[in-house]
N, C-alpha and C. Protein backbone atom coordinates (compact mmCIF):
# COMPACT_ATOMS: atom_id res chain seq x y z
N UNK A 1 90.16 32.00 -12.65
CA UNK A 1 89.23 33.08 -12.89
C UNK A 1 89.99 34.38 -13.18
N UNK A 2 90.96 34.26 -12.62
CA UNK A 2 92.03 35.50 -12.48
C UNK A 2 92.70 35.98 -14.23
N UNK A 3 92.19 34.57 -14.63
CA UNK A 3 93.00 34.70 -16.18
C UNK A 3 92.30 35.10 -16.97
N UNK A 4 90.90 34.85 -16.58
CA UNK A 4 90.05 34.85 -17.78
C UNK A 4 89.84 36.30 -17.76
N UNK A 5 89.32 36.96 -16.00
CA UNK A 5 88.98 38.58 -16.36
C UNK A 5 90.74 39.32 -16.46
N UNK A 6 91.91 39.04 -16.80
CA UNK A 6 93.00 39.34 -17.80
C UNK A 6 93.08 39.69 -19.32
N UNK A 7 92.50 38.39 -19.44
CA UNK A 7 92.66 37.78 -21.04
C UNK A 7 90.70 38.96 -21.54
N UNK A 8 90.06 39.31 -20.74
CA UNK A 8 88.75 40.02 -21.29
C UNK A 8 89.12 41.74 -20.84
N UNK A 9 90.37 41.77 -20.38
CA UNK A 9 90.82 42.87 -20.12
C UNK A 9 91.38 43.33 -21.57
N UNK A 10 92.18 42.63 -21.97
CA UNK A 10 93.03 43.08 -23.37
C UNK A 10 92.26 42.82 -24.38
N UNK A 11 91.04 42.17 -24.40
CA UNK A 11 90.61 41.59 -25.67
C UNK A 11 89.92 42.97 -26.18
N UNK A 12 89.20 42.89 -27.27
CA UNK A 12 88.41 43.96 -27.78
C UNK A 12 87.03 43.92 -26.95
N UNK A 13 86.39 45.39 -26.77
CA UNK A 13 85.26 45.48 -26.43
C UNK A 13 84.26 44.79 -26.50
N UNK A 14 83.94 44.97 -28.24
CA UNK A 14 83.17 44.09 -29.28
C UNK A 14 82.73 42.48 -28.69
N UNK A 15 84.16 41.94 -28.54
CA UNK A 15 84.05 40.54 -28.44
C UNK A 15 83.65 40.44 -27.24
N UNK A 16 83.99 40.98 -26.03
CA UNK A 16 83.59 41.32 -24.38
C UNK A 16 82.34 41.42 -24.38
N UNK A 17 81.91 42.12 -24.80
CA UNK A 17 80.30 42.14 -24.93
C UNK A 17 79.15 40.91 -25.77
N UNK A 18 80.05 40.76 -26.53
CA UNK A 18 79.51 39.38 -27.03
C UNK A 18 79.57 38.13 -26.32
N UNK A 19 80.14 37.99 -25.69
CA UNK A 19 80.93 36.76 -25.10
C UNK A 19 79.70 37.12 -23.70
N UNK A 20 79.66 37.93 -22.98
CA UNK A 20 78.87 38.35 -22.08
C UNK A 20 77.17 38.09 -22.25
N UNK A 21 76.55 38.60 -23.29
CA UNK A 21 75.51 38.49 -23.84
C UNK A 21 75.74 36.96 -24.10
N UNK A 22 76.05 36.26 -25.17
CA UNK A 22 75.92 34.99 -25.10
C UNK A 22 76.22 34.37 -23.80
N UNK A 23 76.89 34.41 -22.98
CA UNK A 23 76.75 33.77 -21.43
C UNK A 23 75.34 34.17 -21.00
N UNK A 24 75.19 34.91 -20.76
CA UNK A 24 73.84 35.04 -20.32
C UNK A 24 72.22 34.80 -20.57
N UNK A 25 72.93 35.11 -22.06
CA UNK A 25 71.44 34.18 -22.79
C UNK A 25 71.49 32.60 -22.85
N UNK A 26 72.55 31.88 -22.56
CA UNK A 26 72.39 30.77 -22.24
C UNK A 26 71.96 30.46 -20.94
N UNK A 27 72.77 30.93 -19.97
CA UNK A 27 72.44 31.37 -18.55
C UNK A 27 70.81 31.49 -18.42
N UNK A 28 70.22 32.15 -19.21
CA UNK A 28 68.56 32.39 -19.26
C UNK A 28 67.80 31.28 -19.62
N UNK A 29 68.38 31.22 -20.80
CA UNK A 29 67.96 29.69 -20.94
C UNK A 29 67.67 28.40 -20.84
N UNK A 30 69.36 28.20 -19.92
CA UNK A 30 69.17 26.81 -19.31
C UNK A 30 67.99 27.32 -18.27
N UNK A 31 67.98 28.02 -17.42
CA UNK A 31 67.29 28.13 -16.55
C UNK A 31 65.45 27.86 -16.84
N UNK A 32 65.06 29.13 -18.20
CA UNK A 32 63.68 28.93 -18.41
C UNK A 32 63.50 26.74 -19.20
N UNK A 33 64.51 26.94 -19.40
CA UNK A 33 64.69 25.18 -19.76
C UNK A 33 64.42 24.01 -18.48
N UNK A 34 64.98 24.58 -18.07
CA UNK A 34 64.75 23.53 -16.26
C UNK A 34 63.47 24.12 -15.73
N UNK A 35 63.28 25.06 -16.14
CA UNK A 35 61.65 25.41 -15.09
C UNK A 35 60.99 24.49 -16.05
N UNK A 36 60.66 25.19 -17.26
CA UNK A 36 59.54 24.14 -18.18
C UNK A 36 59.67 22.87 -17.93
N UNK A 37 61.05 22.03 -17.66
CA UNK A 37 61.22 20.52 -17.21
C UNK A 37 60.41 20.37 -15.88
N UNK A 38 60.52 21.09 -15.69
CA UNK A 38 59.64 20.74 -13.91
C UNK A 38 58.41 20.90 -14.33
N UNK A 39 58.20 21.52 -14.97
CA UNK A 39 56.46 22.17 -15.10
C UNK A 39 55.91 20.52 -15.85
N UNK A 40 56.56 19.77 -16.39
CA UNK A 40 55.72 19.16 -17.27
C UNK A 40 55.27 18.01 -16.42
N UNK A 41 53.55 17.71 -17.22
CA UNK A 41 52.60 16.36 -16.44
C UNK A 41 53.39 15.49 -17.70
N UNK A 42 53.41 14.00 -16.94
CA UNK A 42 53.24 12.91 -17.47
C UNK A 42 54.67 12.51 -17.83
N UNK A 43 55.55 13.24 -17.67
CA UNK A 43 57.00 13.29 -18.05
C UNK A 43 57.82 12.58 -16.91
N UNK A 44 58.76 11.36 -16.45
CA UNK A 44 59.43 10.64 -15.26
C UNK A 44 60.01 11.42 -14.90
N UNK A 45 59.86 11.54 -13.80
CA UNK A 45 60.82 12.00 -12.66
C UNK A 45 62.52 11.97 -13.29
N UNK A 46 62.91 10.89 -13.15
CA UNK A 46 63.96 10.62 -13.40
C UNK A 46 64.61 11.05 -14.49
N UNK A 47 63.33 11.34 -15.34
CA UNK A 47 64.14 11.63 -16.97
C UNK A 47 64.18 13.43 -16.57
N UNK A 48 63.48 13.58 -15.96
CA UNK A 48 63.89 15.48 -15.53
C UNK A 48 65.12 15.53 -15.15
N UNK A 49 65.32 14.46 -14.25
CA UNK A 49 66.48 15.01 -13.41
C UNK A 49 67.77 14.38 -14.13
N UNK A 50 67.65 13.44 -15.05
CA UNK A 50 68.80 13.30 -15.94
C UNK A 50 69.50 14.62 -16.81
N UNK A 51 67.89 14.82 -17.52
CA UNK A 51 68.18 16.29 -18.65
C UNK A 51 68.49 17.61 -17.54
N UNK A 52 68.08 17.49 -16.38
CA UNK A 52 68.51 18.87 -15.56
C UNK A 52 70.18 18.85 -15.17
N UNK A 53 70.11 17.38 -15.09
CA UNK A 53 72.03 17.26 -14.48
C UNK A 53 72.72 17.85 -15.61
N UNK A 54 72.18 16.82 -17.36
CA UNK A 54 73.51 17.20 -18.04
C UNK A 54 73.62 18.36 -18.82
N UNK A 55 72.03 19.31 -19.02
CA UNK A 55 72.46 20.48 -19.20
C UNK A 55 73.36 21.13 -17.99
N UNK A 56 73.58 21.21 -16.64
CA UNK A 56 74.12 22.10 -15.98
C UNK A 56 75.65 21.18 -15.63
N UNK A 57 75.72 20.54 -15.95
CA UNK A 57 77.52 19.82 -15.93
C UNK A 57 77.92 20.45 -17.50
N UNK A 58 77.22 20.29 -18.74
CA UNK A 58 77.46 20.74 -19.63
C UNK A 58 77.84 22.61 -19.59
N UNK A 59 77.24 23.14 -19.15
CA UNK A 59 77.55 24.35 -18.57
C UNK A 59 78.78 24.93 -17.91
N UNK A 60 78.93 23.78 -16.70
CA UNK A 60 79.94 24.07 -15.68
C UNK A 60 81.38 23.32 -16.74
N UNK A 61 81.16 22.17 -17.52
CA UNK A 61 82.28 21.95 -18.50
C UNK A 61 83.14 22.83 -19.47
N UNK A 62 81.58 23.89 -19.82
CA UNK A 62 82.30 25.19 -20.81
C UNK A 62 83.11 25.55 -20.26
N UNK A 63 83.01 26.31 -18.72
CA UNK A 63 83.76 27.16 -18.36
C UNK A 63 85.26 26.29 -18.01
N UNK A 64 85.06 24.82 -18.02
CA UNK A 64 86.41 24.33 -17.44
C UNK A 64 87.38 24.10 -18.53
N UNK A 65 86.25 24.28 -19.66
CA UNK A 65 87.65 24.09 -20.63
C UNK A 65 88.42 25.21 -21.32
N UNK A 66 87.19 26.51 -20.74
CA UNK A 66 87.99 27.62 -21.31
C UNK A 66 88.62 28.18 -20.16
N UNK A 67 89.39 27.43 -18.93
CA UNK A 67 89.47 28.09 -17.95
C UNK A 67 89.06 29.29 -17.13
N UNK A 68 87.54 29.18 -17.02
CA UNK A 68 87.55 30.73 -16.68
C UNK A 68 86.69 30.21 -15.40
C-alpha cells in the first residue's frame, strides 16, 4: 500500500484524480449491483451469491495486481 500512495505521490494530479473517481464509481457500483442482486424475486439463491462472490474477488484482484 505504501507503494502505491508513493507512486500517486509523483504521478500527475490529472491522472490521481482520475484513477480516484474511477475507483469509486466502481466502488458505487459494485455495491448498487449487489443490492439490486438481493432485491430480486424469482432469481436462486445460489446464483446471487455466485455473481456477489466474483464481482468482489474480481475487485479485490484489481488491486492485487496493481499492487496497491
Amino acid at each position: 500500500m505504501n507503494i502505491f500512495f508513493k507512486k500517486l505521490k509523483k504521478c500527475n494530479k490529472a491522472y490521481t484524480t482520475i484513477y480516484i473517481l474511477a475507483t469509486l464509481g466502481y466502488i458505487v457500483g459494485l455495491i448498487m449491483f449487489l443490492f439490486s442482486l438481493i432485491q430480486l424475486k424469482g432469481i436462486e439463491t445460489f446464483i446471487r451469491i455466485i455473481a456477489s462472490i466474483f464481482f468482489i474477488i474480481w475487485f479485490l484482484n484489481f488491486y492485487k495486481v496493481y499492487n496497491i
